[in-house]
PDB file of N, CA and C in Angstrom:
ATOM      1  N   UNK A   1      97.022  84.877 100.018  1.00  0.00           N
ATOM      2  CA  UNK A   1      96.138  85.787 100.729  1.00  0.00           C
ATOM      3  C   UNK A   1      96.554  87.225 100.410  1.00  0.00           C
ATOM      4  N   UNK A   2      95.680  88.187 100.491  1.00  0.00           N
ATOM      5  CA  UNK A   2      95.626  89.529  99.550  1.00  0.00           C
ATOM      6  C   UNK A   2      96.860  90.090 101.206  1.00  0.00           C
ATOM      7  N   UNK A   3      97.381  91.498 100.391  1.00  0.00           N
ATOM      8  CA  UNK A   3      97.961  92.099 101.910  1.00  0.00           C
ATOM      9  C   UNK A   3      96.630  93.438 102.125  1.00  0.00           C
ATOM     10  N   UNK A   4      96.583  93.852 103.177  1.00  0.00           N
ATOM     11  CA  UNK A   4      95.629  94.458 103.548  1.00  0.00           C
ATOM     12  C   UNK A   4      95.830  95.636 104.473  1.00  0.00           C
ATOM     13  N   UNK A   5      95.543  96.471 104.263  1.00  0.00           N
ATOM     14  CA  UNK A   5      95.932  97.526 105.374  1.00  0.00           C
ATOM     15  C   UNK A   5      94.925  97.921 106.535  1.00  0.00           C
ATOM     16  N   UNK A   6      95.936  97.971 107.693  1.00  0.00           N
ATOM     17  CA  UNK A   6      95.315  97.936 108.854  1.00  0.00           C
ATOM     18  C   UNK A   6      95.630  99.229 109.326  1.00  0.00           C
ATOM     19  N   UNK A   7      94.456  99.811 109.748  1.00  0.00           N
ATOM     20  CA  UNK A   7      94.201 101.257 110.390  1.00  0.00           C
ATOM     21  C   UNK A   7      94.757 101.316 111.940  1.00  0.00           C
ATOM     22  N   UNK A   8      95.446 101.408 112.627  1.00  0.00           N
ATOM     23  CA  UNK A   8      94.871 101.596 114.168  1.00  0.00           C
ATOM     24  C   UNK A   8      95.382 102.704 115.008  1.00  0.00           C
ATOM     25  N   UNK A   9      94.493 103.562 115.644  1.00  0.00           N
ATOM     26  CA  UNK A   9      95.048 104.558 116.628  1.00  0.00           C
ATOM     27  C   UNK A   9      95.618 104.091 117.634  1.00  0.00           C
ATOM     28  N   UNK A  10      95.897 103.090 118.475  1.00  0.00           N
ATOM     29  CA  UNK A  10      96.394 103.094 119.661  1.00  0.00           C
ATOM     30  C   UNK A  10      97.616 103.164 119.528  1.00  0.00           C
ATOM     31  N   UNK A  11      98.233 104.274 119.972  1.00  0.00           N
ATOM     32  CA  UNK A  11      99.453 104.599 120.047  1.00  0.00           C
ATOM     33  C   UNK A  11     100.436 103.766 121.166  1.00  0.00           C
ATOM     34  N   UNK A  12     100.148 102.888 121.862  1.00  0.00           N
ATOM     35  CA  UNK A  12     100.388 102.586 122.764  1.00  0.00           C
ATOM     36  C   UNK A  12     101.473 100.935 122.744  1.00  0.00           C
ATOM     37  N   UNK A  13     100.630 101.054 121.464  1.00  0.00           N
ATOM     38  CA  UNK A  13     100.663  99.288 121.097  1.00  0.00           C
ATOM     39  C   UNK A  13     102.398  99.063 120.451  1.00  0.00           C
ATOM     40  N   UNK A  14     102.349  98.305 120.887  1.00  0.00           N
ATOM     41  CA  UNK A  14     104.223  97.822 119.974  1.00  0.00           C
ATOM     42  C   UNK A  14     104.273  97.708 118.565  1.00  0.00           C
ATOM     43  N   UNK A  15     102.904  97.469 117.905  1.00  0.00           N
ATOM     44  CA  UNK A  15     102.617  97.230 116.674  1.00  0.00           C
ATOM     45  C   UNK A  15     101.979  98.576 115.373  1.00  0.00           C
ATOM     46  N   UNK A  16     102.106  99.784 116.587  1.00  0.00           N
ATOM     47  CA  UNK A  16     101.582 100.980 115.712  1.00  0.00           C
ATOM     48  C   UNK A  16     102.978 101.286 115.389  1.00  0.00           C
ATOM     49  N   UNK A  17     102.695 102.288 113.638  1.00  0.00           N
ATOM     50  CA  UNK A  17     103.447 101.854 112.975  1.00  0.00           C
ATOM     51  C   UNK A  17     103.182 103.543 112.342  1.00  0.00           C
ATOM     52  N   UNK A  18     103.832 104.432 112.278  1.00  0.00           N
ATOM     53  CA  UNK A  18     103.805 105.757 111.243  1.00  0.00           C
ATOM     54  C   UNK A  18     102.732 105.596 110.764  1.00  0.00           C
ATOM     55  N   UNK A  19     101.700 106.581 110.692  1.00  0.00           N
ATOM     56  CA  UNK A  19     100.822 106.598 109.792  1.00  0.00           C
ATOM     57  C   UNK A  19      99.660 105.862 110.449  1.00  0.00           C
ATOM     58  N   UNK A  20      99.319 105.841 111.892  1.00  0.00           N
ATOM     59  CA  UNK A  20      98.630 104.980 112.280  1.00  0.00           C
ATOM     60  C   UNK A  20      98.138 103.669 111.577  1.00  0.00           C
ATOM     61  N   UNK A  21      98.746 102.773 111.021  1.00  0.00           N
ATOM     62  CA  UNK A  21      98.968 101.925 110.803  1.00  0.00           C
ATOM     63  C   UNK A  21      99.773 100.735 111.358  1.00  0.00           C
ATOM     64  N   UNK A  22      98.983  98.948 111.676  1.00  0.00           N
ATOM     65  CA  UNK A  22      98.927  98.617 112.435  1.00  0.00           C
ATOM     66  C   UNK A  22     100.420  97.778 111.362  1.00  0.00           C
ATOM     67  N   UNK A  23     101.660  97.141 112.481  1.00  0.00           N
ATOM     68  CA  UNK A  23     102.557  96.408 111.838  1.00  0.00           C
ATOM     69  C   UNK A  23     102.649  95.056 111.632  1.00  0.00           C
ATOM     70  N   UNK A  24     101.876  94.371 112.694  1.00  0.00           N
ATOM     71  CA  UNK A  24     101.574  93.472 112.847  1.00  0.00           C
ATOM     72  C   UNK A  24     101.420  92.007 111.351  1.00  0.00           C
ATOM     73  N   UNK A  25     102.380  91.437 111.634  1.00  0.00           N
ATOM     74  CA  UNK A  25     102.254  89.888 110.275  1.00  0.00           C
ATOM     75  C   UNK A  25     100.770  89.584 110.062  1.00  0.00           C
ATOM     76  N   UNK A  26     100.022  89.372 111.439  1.00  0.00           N
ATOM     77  CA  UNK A  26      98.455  88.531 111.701  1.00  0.00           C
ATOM     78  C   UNK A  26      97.845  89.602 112.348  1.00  0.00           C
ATOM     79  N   UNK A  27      96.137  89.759 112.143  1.00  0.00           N
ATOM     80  CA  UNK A  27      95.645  90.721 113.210  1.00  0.00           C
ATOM     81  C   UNK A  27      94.679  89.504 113.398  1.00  0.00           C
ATOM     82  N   UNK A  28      94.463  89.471 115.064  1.00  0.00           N
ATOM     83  CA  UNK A  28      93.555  88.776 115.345  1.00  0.00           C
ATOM     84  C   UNK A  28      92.546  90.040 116.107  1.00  0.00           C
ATOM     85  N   UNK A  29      91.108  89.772 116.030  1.00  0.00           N
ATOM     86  CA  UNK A  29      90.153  90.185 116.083  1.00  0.00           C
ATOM     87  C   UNK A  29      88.837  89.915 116.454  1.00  0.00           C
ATOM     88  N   UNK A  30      88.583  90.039 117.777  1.00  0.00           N
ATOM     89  CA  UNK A  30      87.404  89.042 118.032  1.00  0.00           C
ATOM     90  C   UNK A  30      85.893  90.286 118.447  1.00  0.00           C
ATOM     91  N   UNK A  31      85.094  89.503 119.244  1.00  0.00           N
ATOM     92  CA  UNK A  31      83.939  90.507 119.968  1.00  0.00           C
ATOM     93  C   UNK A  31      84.598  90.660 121.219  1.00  0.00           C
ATOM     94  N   UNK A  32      83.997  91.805 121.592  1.00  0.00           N
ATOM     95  CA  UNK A  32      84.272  92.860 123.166  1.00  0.00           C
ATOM     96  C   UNK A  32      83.213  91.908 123.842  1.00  0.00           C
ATOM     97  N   UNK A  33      83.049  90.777 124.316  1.00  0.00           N
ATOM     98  CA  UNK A  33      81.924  91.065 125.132  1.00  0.00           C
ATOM     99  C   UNK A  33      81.568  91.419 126.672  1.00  0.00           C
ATOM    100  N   UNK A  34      82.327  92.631 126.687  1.00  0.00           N
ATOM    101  CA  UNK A  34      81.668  93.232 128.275  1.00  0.00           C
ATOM    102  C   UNK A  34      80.612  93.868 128.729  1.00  0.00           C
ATOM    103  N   UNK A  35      79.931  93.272 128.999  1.00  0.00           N
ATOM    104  CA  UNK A  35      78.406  94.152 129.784  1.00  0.00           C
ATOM    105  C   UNK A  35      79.103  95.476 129.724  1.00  0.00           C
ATOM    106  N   UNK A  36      77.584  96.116 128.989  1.00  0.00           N
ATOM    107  CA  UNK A  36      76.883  97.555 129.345  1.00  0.00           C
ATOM    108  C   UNK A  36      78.533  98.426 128.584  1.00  0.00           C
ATOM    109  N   UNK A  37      79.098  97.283 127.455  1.00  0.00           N
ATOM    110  CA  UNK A  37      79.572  98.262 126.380  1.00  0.00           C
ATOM    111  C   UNK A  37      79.011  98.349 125.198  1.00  0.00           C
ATOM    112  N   UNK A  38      79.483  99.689 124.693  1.00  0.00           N
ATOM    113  CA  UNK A  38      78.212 100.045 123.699  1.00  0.00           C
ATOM    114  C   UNK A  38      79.661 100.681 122.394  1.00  0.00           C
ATOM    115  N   UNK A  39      79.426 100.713 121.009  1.00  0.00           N
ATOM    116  CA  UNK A  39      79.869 100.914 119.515  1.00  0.00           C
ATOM    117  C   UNK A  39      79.366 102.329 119.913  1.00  0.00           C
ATOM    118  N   UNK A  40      80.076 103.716 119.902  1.00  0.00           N
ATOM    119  CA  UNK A  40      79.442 105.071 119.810  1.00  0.00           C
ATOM    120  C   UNK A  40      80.317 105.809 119.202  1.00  0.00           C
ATOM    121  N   UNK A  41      81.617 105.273 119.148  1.00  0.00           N
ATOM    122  CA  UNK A  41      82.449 106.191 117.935  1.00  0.00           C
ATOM    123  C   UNK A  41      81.991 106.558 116.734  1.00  0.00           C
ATOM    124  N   UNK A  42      81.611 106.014 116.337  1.00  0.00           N
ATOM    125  CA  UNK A  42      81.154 106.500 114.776  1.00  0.00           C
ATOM    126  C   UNK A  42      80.025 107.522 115.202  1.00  0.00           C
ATOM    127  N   UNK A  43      79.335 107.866 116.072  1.00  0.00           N
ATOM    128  CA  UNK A  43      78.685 108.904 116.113  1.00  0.00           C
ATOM    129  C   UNK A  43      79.407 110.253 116.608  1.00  0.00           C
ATOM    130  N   UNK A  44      81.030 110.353 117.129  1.00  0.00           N
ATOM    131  CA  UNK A  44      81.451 111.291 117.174  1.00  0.00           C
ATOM    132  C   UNK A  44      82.846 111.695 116.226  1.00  0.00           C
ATOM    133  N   UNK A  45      83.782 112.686 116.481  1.00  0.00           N
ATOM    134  CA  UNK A  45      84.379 112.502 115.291  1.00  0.00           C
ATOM    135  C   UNK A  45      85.808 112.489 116.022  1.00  0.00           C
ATOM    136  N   UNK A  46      86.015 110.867 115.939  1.00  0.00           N
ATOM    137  CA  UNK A  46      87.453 110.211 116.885  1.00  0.00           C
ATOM    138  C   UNK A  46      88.238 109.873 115.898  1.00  0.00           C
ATOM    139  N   UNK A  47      88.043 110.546 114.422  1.00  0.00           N
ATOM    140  CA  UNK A  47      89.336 110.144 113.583  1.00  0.00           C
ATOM    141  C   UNK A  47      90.863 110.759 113.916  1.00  0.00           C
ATOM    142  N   UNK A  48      91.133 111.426 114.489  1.00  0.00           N
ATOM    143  CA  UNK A  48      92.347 112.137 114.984  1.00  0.00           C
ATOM    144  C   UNK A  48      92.568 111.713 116.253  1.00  0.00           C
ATOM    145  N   UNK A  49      91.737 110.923 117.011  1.00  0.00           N
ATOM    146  CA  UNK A  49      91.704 110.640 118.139  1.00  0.00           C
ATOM    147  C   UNK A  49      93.264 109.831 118.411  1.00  0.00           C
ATOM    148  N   UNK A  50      93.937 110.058 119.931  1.00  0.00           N
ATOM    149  CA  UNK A  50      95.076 108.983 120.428  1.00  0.00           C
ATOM    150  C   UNK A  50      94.581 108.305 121.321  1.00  0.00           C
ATOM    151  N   UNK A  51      94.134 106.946 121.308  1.00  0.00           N
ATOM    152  CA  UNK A  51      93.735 106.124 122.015  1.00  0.00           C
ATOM    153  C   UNK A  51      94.897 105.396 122.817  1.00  0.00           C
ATOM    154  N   UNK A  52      94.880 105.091 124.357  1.00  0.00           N
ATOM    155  CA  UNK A  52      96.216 104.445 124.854  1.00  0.00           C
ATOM    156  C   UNK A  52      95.018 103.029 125.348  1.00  0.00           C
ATOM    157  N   UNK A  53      95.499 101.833 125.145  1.00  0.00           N
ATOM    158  CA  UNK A  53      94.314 100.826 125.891  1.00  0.00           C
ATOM    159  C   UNK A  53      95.779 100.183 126.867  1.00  0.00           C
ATOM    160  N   UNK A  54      95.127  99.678 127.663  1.00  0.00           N
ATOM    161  CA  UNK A  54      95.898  98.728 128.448  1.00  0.00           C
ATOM    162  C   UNK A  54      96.131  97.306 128.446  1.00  0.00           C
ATOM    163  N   UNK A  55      95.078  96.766 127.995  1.00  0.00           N
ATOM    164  CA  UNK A  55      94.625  95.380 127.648  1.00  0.00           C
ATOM    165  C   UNK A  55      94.166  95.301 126.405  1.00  0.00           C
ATOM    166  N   UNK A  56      94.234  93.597 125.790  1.00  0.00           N
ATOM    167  CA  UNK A  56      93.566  93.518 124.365  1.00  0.00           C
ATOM    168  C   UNK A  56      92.126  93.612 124.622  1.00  0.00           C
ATOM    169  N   UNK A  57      91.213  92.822 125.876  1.00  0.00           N
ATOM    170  CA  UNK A  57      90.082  93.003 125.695  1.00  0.00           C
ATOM    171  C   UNK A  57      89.312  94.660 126.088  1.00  0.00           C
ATOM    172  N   UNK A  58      90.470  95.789 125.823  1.00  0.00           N
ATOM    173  CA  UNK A  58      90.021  97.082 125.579  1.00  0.00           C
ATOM    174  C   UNK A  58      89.762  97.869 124.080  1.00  0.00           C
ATOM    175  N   UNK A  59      90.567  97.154 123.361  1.00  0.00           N
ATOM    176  CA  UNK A  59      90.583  97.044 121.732  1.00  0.00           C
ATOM    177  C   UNK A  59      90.154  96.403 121.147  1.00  0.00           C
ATOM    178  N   UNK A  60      89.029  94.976 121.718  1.00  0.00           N
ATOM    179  CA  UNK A  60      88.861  93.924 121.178  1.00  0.00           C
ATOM    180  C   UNK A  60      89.584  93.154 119.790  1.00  0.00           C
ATOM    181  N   UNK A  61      90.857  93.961 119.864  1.00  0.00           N
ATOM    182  CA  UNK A  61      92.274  93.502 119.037  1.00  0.00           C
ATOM    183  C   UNK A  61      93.396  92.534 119.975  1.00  0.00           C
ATOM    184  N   UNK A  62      92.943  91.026 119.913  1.00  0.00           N
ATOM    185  CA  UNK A  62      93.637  90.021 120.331  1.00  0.00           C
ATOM    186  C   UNK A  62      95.184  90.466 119.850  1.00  0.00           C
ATOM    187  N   UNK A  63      95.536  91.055 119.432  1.00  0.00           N
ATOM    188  CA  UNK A  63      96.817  91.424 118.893  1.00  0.00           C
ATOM    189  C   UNK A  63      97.497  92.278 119.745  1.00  0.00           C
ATOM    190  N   UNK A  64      96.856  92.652 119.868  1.00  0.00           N
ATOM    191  CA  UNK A  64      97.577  94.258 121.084  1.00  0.00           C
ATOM    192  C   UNK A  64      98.705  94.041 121.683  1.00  0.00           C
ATOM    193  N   UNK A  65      99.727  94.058 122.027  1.00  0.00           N
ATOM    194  CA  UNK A  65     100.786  94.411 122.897  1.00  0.00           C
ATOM    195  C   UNK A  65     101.225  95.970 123.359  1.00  0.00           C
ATOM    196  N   UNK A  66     101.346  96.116 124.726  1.00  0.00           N
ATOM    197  CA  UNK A  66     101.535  97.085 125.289  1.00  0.00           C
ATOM    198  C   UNK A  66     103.021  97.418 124.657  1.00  0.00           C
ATOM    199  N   UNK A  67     103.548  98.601 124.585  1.00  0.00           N
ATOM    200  CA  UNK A  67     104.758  98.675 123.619  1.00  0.00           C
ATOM    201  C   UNK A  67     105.604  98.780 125.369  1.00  0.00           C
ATOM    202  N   UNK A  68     106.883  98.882 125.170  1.00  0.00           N
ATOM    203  CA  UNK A  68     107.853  98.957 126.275  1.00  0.00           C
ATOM    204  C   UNK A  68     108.129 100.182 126.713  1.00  0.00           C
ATOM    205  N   UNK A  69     107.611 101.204 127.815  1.00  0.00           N
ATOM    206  CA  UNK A  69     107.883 102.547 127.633  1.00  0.00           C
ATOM    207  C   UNK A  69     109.138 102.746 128.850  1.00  0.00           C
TER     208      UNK A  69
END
């Protein structure tokens, strides 16, 4: 299997890594499905953005771990 690079802002996560980049061996990745959420990032400009989530189903990144602060 190819290696692949993984983007992610959440600074929060145990798995962000310099370079917002995710460290993680596996990324698991599923759908958000919570009522009355909506995809609108790409219409503003959240590339510099620091995202903190609390939960995976806030990242819809099954991977997420809260880092130890």
């Amino acid at each position: 299997m190819p290696q692949v690079e993984v983007n992610c802002t959440v600074s929060n996560c145990f798995f962000h890594a310099e370079g917002d980049l995710c460290s993680a061996e596996r990324i698991q990745v599923d759908m958000n499905h919570r009522e009355n959420q909506t995809e609108f990032a790409g219409d503003f400009d959240f590339q510099n953005a620091r995202e903190q989530a609390r939960h995976s189903f806030e990242t819809c990144c099954k991977t997420f771990k809260p880092k130890n602060v």
